[in-house]
Protein backbone atom coordinates (compact mmCIF):
# COMPACT_ATOMS: atom_id res chain seq x y z
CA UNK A 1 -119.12 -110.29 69.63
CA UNK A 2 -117.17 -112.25 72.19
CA UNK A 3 -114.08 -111.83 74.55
CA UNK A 4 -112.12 -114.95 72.59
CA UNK A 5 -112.09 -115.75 69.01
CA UNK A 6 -110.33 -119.02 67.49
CA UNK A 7 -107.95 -118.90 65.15
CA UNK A 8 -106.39 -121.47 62.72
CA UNK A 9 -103.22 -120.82 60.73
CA UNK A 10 -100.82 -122.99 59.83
CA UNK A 11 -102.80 -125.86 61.47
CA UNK A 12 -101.85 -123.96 65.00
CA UNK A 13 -104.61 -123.23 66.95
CA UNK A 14 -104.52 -118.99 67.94
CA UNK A 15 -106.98 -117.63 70.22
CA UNK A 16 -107.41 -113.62 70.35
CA UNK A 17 -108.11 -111.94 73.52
CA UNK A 18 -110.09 -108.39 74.32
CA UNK A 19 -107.50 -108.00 76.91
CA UNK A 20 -104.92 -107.50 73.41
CA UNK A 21 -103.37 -110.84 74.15
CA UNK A 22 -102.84 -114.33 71.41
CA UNK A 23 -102.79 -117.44 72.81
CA UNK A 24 -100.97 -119.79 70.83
CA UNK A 25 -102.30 -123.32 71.97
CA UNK A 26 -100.31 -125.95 70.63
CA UNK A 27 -96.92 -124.41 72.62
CA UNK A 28 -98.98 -123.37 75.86
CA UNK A 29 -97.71 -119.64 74.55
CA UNK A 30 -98.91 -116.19 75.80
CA UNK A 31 -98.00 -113.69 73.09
CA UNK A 32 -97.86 -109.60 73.36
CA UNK A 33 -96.44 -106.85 72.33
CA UNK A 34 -95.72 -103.42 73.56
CA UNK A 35 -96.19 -103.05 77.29
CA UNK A 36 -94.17 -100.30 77.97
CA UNK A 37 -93.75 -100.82 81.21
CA UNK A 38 -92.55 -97.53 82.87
CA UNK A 39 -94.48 -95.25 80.41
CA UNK A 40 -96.51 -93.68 83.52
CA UNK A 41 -93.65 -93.69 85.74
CA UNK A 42 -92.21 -91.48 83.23
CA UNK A 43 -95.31 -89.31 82.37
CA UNK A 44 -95.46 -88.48 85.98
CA UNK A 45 -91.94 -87.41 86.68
CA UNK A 46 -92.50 -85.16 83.76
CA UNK A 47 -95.33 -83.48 86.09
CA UNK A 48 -97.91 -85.30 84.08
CA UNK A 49 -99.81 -86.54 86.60
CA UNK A 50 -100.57 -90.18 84.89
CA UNK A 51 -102.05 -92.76 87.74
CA UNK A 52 -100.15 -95.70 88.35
CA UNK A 53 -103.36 -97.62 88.61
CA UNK A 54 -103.46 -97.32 85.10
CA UNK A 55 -99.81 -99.58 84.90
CA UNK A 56 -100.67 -101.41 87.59
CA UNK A 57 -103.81 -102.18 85.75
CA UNK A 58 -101.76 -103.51 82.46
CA UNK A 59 -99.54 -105.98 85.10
CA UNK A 60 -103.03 -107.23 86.77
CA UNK A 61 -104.63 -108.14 82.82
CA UNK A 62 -101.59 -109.80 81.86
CA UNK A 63 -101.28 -111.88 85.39
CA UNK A 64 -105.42 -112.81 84.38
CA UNK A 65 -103.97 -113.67 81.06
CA UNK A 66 -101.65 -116.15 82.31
CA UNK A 67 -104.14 -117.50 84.77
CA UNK A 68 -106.58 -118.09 82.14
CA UNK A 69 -104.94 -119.65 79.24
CA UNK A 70 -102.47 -121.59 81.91
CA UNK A 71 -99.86 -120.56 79.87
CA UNK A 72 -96.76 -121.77 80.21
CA UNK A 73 -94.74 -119.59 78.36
CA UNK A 74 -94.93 -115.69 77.79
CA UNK A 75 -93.39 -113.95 74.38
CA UNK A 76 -93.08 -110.23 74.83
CA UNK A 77 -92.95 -108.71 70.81
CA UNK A 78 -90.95 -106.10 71.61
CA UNK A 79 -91.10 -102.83 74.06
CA UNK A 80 -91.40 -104.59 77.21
CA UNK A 81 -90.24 -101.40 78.93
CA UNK A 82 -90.54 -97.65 77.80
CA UNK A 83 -87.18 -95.94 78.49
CA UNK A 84 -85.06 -96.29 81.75
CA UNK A 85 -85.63 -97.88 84.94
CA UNK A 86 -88.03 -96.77 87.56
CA UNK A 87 -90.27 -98.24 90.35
CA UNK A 88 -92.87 -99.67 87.81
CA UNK A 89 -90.21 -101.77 86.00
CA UNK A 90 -89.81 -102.68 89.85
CA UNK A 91 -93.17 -103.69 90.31
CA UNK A 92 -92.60 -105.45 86.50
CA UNK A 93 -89.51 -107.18 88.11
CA UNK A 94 -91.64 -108.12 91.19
CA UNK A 95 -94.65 -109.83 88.94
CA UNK A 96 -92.45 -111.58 86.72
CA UNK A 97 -90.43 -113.38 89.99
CA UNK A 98 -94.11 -114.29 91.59
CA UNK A 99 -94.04 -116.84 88.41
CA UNK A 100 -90.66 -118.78 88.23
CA UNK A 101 -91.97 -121.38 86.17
CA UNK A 102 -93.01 -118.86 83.89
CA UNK A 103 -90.70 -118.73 80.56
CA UNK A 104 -90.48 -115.25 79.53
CA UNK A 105 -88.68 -114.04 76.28
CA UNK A 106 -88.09 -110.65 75.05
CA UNK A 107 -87.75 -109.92 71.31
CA UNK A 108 -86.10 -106.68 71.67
CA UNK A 109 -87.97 -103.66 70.69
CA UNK A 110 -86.64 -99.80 69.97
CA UNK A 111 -87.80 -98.52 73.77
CA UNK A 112 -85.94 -101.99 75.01
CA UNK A 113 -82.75 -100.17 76.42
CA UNK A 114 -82.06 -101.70 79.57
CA UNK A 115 -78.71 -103.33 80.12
CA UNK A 116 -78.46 -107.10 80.46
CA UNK A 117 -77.92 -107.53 83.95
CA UNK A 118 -81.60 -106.04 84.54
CA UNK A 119 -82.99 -108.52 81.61
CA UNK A 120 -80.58 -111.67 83.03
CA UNK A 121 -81.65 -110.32 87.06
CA UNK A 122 -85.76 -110.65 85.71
CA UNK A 123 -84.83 -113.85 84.56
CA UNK A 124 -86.20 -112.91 80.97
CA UNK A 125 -84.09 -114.48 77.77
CA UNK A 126 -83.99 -112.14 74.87
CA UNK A 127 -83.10 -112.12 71.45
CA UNK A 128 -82.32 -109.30 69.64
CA UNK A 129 -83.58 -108.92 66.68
CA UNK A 130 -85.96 -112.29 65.82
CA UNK A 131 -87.19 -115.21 67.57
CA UNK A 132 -88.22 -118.27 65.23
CA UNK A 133 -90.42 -121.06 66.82
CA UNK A 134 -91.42 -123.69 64.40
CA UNK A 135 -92.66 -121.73 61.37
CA UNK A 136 -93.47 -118.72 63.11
CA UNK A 137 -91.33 -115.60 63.37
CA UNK A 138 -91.18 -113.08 66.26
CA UNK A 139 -89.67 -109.79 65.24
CA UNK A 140 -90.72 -106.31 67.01
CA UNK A 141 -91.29 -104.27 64.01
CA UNK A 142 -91.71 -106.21 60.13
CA UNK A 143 -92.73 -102.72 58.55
CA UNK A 144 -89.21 -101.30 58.78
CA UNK A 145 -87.12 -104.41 59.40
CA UNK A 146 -86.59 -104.81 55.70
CA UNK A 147 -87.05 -108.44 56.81
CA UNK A 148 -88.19 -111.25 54.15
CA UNK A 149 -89.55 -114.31 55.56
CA UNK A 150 -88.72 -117.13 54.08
CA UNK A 151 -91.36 -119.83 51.97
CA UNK A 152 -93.65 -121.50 54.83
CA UNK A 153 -92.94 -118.78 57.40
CA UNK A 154 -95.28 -116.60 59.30
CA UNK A 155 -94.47 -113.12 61.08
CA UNK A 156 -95.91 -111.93 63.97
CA UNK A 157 -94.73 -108.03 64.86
CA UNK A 158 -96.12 -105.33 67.08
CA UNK A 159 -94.53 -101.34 67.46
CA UNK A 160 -97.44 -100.27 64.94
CA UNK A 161 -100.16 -100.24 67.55
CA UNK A 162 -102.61 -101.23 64.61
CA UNK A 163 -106.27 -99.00 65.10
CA UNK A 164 -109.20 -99.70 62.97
CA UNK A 165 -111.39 -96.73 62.10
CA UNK A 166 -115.08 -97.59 62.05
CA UNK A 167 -117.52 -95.30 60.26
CA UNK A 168 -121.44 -94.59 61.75
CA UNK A 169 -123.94 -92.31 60.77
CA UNK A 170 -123.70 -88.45 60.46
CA UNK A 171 -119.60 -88.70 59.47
CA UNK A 172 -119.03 -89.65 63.11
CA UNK A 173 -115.93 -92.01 63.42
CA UNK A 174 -114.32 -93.91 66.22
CA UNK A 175 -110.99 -95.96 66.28
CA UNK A 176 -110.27 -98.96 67.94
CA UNK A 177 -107.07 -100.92 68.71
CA UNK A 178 -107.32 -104.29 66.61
CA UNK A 179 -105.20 -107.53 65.22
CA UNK A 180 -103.72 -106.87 61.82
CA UNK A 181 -103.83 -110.30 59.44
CA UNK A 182 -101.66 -109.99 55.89
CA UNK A 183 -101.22 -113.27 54.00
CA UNK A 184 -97.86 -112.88 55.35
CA UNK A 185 -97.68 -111.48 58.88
CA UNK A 186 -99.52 -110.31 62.06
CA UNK A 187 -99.44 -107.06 63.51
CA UNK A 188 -100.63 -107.36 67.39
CA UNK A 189 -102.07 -104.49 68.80
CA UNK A 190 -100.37 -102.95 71.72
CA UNK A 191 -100.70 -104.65 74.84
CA UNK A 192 -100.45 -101.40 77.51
CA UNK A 193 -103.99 -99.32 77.15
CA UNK A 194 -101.71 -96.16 77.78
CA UNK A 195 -100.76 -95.95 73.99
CA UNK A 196 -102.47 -94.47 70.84
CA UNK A 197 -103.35 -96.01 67.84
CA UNK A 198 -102.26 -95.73 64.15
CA UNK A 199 -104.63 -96.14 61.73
CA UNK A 200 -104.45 -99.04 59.18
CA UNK A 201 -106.35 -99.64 55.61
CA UNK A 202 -106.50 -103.30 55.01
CA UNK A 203 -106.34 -104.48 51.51
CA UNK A 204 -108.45 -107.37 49.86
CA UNK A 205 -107.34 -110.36 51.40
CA UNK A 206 -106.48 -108.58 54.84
CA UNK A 207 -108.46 -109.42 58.03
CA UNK A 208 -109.25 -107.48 60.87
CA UNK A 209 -110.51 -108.13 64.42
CA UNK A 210 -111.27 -105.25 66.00
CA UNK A 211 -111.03 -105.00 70.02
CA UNK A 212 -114.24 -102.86 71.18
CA UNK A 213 -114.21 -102.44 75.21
CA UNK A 214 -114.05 -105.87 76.58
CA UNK A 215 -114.91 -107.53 73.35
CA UNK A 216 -113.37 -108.76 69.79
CA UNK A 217 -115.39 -108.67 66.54
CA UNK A 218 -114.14 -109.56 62.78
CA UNK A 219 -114.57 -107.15 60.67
């Protein structure tokens, strides 16, 4: 197992990340899906009492993310933000401003709700339903989009939050968040830690790369 694995499709070199992040190489891209920034915020003014350190943690993995790859763009798959403004889409607003030379686009998601003068302020371009770059397509959610690529073109999608289930001895079972390959699309597995999983069944010709702790293994 490793923290990075290499992919090639489309003769574009991919690299997966433990930290739930794909690197796209050939456009200096950062690509992830479902942050939810806010999600705590929210939690806790429920009376849940959620940590921020566990947001703050998701902003400090994603800044190590940018670091590392020296990416020069960032494209968010949808659900950048969880429901309505509060002080972690501050601290969100705050990160994103320490890197102006930073492109960040938003491919709308169904939590994306905030108006456009907080998107335009964050200096974030978003599209609204799809995103095409080259011959690969962007779109938050290809499961219910009805959407048909066309000949040549590949999908990536998140909102699934894609979990493996892995089977060991006495019936015991344990689920891990993963990257979802079809011939035709990828699902990306949630970015923010503070979600659950839902569990997929890959077919024959399906590939799976399972994230376990701070490591990524094929499956």
């Amino acid at each position: 197992m490793a923290a990075y694995i290499s992919y090639l499709l489309q003769d574009q070199h991919l690299v997966m990340s433990a930290e739930r992040t794909l690197f796209w190489e050939n456009e200096s891209t950062l690509i992830v899906a479902d942050i939810h920034a806010g999600k705590t915020g929210h939690f806790r003014k429920a009376g849940i009492g959620i940590p921020q350190n566990v947001y703050k943690d998701d902003l400090h993995r994603l800044l190590t993310q940018v670091l590392f790859f020296k990416a020069e763009k960032l494209i968010i798959v949808g659900d950048l933000s969880h429901s309505l403004v509060n002080k972690e889409l501050d601290l969100f607003r705050k990160w994103r401003h320490d890197f102006p030379s930073l492109e960040v686009i938003l491919v709308k998601g169904n939590h994306d709700i905030l108006g456009d003068r907080w998107y335009a302020e964050s200096a974030i371009t978003v599209s609204e339903q799809q995103l095409l770059v080259k011959n690969f397509l962007f779109v938050h959610d290809i499961l219910t989009s009805g959407l048909q690529p066309a000949p040549g073109k590949f999908v990536f999608s998140g909102h699934l939050h894609p979990g493996i289930t892995i089977r060991g001895r006495g019936r015991q079972t344990l689920r891990f968040p993963c990257f979802y390959y079809t011939p035709q699309y990828c699902v990306l597995p949630a970015f923010s830690r503070f979600t659950g999983t839902f569990k997929i069944e890959p077919d024959k010709g399906e590939k799976v790369f399972a994230i376990i702790d701070k490591e990524i293994v094929s499956l």
